[in-house]
Protein backbone atom coordinates (compact mmCIF):
# COMPACT_ATOMS: atom_id res chain seq x y z
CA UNK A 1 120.71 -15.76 13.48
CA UNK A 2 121.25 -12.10 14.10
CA UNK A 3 119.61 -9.98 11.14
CA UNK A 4 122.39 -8.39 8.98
CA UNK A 5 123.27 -4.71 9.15
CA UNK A 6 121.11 -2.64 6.44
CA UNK A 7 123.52 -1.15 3.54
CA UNK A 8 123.08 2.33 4.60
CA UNK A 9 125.02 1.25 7.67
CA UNK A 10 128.15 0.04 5.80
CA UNK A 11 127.84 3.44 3.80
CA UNK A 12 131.00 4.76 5.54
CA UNK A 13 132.69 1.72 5.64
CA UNK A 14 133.08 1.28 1.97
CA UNK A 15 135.53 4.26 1.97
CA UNK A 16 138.43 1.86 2.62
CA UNK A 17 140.46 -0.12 -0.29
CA UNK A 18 141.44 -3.70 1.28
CA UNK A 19 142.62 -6.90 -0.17
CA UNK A 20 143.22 -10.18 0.48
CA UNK A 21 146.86 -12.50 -0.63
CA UNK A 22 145.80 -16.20 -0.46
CA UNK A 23 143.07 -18.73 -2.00
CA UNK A 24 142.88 -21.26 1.22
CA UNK A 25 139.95 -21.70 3.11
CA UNK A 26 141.07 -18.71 5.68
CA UNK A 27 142.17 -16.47 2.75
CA UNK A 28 137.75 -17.28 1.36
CA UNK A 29 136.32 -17.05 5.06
CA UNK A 30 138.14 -13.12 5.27
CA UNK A 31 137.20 -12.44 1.85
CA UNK A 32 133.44 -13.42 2.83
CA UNK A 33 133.96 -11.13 6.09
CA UNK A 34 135.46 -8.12 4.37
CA UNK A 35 132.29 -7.94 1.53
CA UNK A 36 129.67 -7.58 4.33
CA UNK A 37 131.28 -3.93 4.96
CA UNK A 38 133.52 -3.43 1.66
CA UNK A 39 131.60 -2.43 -1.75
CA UNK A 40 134.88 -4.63 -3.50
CA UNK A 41 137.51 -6.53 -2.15
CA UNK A 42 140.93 -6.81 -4.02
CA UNK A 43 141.99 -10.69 -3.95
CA UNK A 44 145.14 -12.03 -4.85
CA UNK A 45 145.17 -15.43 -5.79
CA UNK A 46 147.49 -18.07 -6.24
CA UNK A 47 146.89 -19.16 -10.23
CA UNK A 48 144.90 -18.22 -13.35
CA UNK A 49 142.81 -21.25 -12.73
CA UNK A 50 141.83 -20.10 -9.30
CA UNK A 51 141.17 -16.82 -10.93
CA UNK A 52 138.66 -17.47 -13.73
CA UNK A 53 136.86 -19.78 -11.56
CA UNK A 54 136.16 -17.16 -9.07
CA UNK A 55 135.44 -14.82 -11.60
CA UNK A 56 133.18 -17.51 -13.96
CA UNK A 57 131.24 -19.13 -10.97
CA UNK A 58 131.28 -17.26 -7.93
CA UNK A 59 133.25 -19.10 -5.58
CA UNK A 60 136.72 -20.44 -4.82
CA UNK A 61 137.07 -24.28 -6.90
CA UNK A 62 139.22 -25.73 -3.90
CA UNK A 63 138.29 -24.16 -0.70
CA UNK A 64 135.12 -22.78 1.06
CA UNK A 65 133.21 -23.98 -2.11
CA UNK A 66 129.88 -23.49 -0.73
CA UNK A 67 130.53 -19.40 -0.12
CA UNK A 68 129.47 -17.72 -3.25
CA UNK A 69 130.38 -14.14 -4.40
CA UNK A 70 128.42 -11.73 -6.00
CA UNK A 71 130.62 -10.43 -9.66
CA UNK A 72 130.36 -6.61 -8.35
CA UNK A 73 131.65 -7.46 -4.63
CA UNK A 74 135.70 -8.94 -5.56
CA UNK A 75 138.33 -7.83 -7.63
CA UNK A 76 140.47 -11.20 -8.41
CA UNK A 77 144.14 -10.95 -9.47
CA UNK A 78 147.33 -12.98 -9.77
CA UNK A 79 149.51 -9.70 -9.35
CA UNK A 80 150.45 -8.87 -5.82
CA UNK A 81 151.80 -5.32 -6.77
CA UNK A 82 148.62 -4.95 -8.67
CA UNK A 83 146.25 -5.68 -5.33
CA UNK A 84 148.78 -3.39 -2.94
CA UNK A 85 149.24 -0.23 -5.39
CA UNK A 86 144.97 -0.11 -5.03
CA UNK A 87 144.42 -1.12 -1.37
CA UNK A 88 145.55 0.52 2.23
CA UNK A 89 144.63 -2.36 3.96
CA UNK A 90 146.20 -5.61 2.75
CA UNK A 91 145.41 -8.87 4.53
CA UNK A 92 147.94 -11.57 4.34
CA UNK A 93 146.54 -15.23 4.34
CA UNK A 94 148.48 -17.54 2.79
CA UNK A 95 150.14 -20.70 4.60
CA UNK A 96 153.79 -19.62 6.41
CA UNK A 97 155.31 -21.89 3.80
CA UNK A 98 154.20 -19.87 1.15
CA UNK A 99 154.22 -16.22 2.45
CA UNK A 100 158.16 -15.52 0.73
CA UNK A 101 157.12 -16.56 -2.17
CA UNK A 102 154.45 -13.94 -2.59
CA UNK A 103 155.34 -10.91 -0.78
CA UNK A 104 158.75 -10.99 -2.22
CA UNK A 105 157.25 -10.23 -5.20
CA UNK A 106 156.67 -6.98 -4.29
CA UNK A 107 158.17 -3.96 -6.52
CA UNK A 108 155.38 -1.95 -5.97
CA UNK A 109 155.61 1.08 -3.28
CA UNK A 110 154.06 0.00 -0.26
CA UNK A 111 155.01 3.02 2.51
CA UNK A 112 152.40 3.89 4.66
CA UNK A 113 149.96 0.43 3.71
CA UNK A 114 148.59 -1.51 6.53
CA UNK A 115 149.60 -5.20 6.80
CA UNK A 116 147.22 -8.23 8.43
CA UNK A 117 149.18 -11.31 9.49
CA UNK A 118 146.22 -13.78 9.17
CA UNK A 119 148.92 -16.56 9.06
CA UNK A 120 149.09 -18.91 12.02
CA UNK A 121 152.58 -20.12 11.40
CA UNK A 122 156.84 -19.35 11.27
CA UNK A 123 158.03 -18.18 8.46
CA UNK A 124 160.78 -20.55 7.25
CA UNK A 125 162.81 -18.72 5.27
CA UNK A 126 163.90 -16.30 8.74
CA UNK A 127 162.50 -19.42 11.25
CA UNK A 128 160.76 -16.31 12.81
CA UNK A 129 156.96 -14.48 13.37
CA UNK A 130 155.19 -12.43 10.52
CA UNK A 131 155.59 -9.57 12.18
CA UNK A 132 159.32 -9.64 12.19
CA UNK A 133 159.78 -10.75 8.96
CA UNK A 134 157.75 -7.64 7.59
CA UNK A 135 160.01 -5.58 9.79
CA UNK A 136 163.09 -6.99 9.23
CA UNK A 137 162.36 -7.64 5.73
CA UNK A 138 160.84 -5.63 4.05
CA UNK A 139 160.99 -2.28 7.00
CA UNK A 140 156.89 -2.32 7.69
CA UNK A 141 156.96 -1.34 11.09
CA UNK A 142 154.47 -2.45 13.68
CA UNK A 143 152.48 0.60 13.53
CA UNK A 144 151.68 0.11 10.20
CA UNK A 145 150.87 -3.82 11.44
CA UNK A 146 148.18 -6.12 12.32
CA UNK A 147 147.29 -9.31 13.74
CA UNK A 148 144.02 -11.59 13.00
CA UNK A 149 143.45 -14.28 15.81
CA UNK A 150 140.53 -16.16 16.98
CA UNK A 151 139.12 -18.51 17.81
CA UNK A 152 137.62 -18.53 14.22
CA UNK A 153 137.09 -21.39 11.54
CA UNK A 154 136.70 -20.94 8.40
CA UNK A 155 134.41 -23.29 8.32
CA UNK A 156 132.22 -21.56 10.69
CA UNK A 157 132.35 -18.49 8.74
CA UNK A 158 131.29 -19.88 5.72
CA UNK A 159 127.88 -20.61 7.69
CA UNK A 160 127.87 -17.63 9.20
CA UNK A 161 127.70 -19.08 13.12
CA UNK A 162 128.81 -16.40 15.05
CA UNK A 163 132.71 -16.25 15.83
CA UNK A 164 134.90 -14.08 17.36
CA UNK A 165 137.82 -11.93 15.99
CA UNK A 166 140.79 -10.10 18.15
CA UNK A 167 142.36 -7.52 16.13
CA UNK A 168 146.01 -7.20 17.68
CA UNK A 169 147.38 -3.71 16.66
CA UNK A 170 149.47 -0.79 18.25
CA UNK A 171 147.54 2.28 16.65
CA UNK A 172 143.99 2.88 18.14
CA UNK A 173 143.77 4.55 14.28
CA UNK A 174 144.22 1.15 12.57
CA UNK A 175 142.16 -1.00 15.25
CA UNK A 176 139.02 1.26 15.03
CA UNK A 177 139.35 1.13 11.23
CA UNK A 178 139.47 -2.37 11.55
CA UNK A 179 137.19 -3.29 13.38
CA UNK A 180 134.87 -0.97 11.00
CA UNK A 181 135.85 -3.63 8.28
CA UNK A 182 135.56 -6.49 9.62
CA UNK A 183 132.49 -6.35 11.88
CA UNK A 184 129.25 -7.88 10.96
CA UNK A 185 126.62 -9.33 11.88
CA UNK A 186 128.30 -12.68 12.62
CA UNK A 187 131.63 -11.57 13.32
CA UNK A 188 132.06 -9.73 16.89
CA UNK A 189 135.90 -7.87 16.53
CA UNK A 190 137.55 -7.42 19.85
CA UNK A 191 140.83 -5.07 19.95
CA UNK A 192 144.40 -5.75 21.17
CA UNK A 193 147.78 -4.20 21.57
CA UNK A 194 149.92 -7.46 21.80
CA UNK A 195 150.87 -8.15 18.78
CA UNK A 196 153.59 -10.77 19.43
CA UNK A 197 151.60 -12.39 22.23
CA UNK A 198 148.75 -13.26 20.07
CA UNK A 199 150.97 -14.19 16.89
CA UNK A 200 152.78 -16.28 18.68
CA UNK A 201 149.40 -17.88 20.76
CA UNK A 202 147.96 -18.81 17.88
CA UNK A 203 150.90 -20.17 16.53
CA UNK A 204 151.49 -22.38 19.68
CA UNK A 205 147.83 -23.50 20.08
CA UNK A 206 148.30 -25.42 16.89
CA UNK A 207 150.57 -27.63 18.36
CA UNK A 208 149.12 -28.08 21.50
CA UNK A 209 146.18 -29.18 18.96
CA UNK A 210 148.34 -31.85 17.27
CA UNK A 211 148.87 -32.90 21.39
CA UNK A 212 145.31 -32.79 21.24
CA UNK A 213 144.33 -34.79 18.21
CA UNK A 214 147.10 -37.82 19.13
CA UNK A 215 145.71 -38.17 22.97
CA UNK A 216 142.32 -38.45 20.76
CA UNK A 217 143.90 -40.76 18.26
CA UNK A 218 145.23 -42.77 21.07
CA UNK A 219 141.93 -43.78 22.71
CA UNK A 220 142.48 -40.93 25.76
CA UNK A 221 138.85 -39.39 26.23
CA UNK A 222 137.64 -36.08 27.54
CA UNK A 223 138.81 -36.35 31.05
CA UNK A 224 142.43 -36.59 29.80
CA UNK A 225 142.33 -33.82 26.98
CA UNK A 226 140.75 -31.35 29.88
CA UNK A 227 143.72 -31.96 31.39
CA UNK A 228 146.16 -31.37 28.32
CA UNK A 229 144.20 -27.93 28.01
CA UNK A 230 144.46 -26.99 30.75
CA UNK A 231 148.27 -27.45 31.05
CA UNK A 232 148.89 -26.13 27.65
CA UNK A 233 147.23 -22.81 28.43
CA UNK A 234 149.82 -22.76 31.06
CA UNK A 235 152.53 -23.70 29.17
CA UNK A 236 152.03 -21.24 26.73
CA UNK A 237 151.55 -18.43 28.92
CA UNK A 238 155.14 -19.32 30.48
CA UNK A 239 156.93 -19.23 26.82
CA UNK A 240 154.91 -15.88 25.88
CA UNK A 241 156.36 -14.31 29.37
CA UNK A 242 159.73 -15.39 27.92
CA UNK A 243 159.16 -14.26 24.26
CA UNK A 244 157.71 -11.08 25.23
CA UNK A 245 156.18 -9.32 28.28
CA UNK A 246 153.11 -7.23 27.94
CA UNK A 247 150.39 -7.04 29.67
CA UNK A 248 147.77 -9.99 28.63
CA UNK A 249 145.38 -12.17 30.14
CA UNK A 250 145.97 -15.76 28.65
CA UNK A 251 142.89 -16.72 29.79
CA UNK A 252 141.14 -14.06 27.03
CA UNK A 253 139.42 -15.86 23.88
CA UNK A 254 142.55 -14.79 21.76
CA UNK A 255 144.69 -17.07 23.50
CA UNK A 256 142.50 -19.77 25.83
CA UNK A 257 139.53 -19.69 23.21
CA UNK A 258 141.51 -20.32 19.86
CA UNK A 259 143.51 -22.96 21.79
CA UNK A 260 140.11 -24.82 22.69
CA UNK A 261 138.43 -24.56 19.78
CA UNK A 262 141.65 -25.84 17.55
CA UNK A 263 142.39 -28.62 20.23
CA UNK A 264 138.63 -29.96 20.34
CA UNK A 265 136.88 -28.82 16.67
CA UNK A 266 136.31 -31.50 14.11
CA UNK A 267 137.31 -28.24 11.61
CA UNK A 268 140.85 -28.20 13.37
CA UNK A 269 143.38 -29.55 10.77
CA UNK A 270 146.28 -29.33 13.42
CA UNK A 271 143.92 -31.76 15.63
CA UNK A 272 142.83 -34.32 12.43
CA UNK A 273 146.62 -34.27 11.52
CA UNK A 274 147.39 -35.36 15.36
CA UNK A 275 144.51 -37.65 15.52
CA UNK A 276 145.81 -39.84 12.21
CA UNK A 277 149.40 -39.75 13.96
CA UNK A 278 147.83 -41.30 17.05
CA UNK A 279 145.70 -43.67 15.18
CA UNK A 280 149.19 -45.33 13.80
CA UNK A 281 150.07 -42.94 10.58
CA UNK A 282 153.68 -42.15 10.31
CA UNK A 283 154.08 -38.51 10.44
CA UNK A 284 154.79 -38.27 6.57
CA UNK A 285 151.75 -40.54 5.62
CA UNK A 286 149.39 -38.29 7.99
CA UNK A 287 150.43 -34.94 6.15
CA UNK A 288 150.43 -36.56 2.50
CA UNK A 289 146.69 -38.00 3.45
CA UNK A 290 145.71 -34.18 4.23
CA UNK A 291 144.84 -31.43 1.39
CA UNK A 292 145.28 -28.70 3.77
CA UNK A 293 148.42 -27.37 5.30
CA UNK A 294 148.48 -28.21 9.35
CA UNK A 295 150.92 -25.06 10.22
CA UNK A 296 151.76 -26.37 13.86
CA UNK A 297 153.79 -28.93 12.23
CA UNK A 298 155.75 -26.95 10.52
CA UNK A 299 156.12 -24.47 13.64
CA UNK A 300 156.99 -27.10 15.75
CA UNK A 301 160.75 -27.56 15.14
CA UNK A 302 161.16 -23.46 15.74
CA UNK A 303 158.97 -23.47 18.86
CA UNK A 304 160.86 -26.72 20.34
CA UNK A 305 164.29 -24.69 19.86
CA UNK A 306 163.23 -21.20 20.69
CA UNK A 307 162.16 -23.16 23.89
CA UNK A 308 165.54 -24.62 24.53
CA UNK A 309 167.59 -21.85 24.19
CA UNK A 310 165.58 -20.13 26.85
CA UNK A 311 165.51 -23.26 29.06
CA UNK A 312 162.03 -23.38 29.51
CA UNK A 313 160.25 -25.62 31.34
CA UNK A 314 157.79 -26.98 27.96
CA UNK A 315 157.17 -30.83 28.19
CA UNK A 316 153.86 -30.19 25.76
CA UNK A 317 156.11 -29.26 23.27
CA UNK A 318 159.04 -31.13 23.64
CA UNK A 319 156.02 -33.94 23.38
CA UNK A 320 155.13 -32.87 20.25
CA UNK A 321 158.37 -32.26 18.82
CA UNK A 322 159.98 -35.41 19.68
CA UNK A 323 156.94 -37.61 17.83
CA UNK A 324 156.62 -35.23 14.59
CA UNK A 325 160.87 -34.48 14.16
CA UNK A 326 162.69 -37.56 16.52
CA UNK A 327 160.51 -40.52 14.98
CA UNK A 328 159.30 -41.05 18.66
CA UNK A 329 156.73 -43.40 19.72
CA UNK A 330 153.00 -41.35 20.60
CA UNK A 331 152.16 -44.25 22.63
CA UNK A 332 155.19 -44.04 24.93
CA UNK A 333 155.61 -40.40 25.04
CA UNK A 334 152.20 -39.64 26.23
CA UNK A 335 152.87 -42.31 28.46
CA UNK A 336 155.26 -39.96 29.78
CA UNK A 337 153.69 -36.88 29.84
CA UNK A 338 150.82 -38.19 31.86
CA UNK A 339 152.73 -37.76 34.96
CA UNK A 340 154.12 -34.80 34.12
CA UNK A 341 150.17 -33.03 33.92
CA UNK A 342 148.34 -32.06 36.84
C-alpha cells in the first residue's frame, strides 16, 4: 500500500469547508476520502440516532461500520441548512429516492456553493438527472456543479485498495479544487467536462449490472457475461449520443470501468439484486431481502422510456425493464437476447 501523504502536505488543502448529505455506505466511503485532506468534514445525517452514534463511537451504526473517525476530523448534523450555511463544497450522497426529501429542506442561502451529485440514480419526483433537478429546481447552474463517478466501491474504500475517481465538472476552478480534496493516497482523481455523460453512465451501468447479476443467477458463466459487457458498453454509448453529444471516450474508466466493476463485483448491489431475480426471487421479494437501495431498479422504468421516445435501438434495457416492471420471465427473455448479442 502506497504510504500516505505527510500532514504538511494537506496544509493547503484544509482551507476548504465541505460536507457531506447522506449516512449510506457511499455517503461513509466520501466522508473517509474527504478527512485524508480536510481538517473537519460537515456531515449531514439522516436521524439523531445516526448522529450520536457517530459522535459516541466513531463510526456510522449501519453502514461502513468498520471505518472509524477520529472526534476532531467530522462535524455531524441533522440540519441541512446548518451543513450548507458553513461549507462551499457540499457533496450530495443520498439514494435518488431520498434526495427531495432533503435538499428541499433548504431555506438557507446557497448562491455561489458548489454541488457534488454522488447519486447514481433518477430523481423521481422530476423522473430526471441530478443535475437538472438542481437546475431546474432549485437554479444551481452547472458551473457551480459536479459529478462523482467511478468505478469506486465503498467497500473498497473502506480498505483503502486503491480506486479511481472522475470528477465531471465545467470550471477548471472547481475540478482543480477538487481534485485537491479528494486525492489521497488511495484515491487517484481524474477530471472531466461531461457532466451529463457520466451522470447518466453511471446511472445506466447499474442496470446493465442487474443484466449482469440475472445471466449470473441464471447459470450463464463468464463467456456469456463478456459478451453482455461488451454489448452494454455499446449500448450505452448509443443512448449517451442521443441524450447528449460531447466529446467522450466510452471506453474511459468513468464509463467502461464503473460498468465492469458494478456488472462483475461481489460489492455490486445492482448485480446481487439481479443475481436473486435470476436465481427465482420475484422482483419484490429480491428488493425486500436487500438492506441497501439497488438504484438501477428504480432508474430502470425512466431509462426504458427515455429510450422509446427516442426510438433507440436498446434491447439490454428493454431486457431489463420488461423482467423488473412487465412481470416477464428472466429465463425466456435472456433466451431472447442471446441472439440479439454479438
Amino acid at each position: 500500500m502506497a504510504k500516505k501523504k505527510s500532514s504538511s502536505s494537506k496544509s493547503v488543502k484544509n482551507e476548504t469547508s465541505v460536507g457531506v448529505v447522506g449516512s449510506g455506505s457511499f455517503a461513509t466511503a466520501i466522508v473517509k476520502m474527504l478527512v485524508e485532506n480536510c481538517r473537519t468534514v460537515h456531515w449531514c445525517v439522516r436521524n439523531e440516532f445516526v448522529k450520536g452514534a457517530i459522535e459516541l463511537r466513531g463510526h456510522n451504526p449501519t453502514y461502513l461500520t468498520s471505518v472509524s473517525f477520529t472526534p476532531r476530523s467530522i462535524k455531524v448534523t441533522t440540519d441541512i441548512n446548518e451543513l450548507v450555511s458553513e461549507c462551499e463544497v457540499i457533496v450530495l450522497a443520498t439514494p435518488s429516492i431520498y434526495l427531495s426529501d432533503a435538499v428541499e429542506k433548504m431555506t438557507c442561502n446557497y448562491e455561489n456553493k458548489i454541488f457534488i451529485s454522488a447519486i447514481k440514480g433518477i430523481v423521481p419526483k422530476v423522473n430526471d438527472v441530478v443535475a437538472h433537478y438542481l437546475r431546474d429546481e432549485f437554479k444551481i447552474g452547472f458551473r457551480n456543479q459536479a459529478v462523482i463517478a467511478g468505478p469506486c466501491h465503498a467497500e473498497e474504500v473502506a480498505m483503502e485498495r486503491l480506486s479511481y475517481l472522475t470528477i465531471a465538472t465545467v470550471e477548471d476552478e472547481v475540478s482543480e479544487k477538487l481534485n485537491a480534496l479528494f486525492s489521497s493516497s488511495f484515491i487517484n482523481v481524474h477530471s472531466s467536462k461531461d457532466i451529463l455523460g457520466n451522470e447518466y453512465s453511471a446511472i445506466l451501468k447499474n442496470i446493465y449490472a442487474i443484466g449482469a447479476g440475472i445471466a449470473s443467477g441464471l447459470g450463464y458463466g463468464d463467456n456469456f457475461t463478456a459478451v453482455f459487457v461488451s454489448n452494454a458498453i455499446r449500448e450505452m454509448e448509443v443512448f449517451l449520443e442521443a441524450i447528449y453529444e460531447a466529446p467522450r471516450d466510452v471506453n474511459e474508466s468513468a464509463y467502461l470501468g464503473d460498468l465492469l466493476v458494478t456488472a462483475y463485483s461481489l460489492f455490486s448491489r445492482n448485480r446481487n439484486l439481479g443475481n436473486l431475480i435470476g436465481k427465482g426471487y420475484t422482483v419484490k421479494s429480491a428488493i425486500q431481502s436487500m438492506n441497501m437501495i439497488a438504484e438501477g431498479y428504480y432508474a430502470a422504468d425512466s431509462i426504458y422510456k427515455t429510450s422509446k421516445e427516442k426510438k433507440l435501438n436498446t434491447p439490454i434495457i428493454d431486457t431489463i425493464y420488461g423482467i423488473l416492471y412487465e412481470e416477464k420471465n428472466a429465463e425466456k427473455q435472456f433466451k431472447k437476447l442471446t441472439a440479439k448479442l454479438n
